[in-house]
Protein backbone atom coordinates (compact mmCIF):
# COMPACT_ATOMS: atom_id res chain seq x y z
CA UNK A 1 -50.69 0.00 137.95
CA UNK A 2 -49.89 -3.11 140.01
CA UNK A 3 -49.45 -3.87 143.21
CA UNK A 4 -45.99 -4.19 144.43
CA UNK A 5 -46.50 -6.22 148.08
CA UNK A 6 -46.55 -2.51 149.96
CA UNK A 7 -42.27 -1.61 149.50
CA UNK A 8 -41.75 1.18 152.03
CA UNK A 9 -40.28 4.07 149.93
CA UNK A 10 -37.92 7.15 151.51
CA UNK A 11 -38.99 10.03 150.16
CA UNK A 12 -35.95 12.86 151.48
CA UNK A 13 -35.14 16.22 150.51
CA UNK A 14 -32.98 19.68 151.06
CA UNK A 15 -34.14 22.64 150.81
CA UNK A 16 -33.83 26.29 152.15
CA UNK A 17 -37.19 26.73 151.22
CA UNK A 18 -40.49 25.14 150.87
CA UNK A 19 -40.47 23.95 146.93
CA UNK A 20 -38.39 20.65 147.44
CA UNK A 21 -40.76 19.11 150.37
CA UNK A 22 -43.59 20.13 148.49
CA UNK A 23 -41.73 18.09 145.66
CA UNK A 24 -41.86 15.35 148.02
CA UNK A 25 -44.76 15.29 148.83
CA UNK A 26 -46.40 15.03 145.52
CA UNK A 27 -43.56 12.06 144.85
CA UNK A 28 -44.61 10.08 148.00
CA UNK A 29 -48.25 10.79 146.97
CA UNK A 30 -47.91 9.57 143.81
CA UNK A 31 -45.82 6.36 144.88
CA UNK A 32 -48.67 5.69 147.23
CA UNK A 33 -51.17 5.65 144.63
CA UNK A 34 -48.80 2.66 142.65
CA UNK A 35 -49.28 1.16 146.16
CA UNK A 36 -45.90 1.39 147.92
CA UNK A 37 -45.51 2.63 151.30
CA UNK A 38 -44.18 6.11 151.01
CA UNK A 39 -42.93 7.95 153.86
CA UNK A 40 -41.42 11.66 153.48
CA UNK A 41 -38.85 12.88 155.69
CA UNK A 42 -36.40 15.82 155.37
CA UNK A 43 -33.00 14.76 154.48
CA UNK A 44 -32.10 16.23 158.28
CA UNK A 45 -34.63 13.68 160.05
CA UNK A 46 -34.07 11.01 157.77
CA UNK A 47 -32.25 8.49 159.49
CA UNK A 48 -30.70 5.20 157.93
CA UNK A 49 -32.21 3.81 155.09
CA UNK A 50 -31.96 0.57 155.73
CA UNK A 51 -35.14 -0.27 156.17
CA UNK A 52 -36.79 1.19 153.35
CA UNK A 53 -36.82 -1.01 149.97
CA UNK A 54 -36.01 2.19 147.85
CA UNK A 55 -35.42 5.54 148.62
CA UNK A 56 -35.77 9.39 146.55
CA UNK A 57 -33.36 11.96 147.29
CA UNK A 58 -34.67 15.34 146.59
CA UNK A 59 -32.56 18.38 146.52
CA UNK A 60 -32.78 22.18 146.18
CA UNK A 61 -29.56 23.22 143.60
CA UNK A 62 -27.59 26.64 143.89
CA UNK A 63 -25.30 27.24 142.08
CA UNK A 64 -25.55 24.31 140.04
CA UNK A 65 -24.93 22.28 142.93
CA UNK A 66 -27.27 20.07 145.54
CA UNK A 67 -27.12 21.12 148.87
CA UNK A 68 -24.22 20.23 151.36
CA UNK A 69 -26.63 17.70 153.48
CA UNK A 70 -27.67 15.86 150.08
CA UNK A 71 -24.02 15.04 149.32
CA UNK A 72 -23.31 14.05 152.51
CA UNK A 73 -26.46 11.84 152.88
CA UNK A 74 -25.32 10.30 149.50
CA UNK A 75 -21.94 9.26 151.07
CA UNK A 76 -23.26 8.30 154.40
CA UNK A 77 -25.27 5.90 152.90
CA UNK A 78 -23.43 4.85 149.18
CA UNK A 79 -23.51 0.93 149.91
CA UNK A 80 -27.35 1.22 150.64
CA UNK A 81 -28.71 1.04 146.93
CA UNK A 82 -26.08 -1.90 146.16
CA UNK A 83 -28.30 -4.08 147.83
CA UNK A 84 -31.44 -3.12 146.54
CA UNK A 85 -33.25 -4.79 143.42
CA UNK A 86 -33.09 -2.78 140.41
């Protein structure tokens, strides 16, 4: 793969348990690899993602639903990915 001129990357995710960070993990890993700054943080530390050229939102799902904090990070931040390249 390419370079892509070292994007920082969001890596996020909810979980009540361990499974979606270690998710994560392996994302950000592998987005490192491609050469893009990758930087996990749980969807509670997260922040604004404004600075980050692209971001991942991870989830756990109960009930066939993501968790409460991933919706809510979703609507915080909806405008975000309108100005990001596709």
């Amino acid at each position: 793969m390419g370079t892509t001129g070292g994007m920082r990357v969001l890596v996020t995710d909810a979980s009540q348990g361990r499974t979606a960070g270690e998710v994560a993990a392996r994302i950000a890993s592998r987005l490192r690899d491609a050469g893009l700054a990758a930087e996990v943080r749980p969807i509670g530390a997260a922040g604004d993602p404004a600075g980050a050229g692209a971001v991942v939102l991870g989830s756990a799902v109960y009930d066939q639903r993501r968790l409460p904090e991933t919706e809510r990070f979703a609507g915080e931040h909806a405008d975000a990915p309108a100005s990001r390249p596709l």
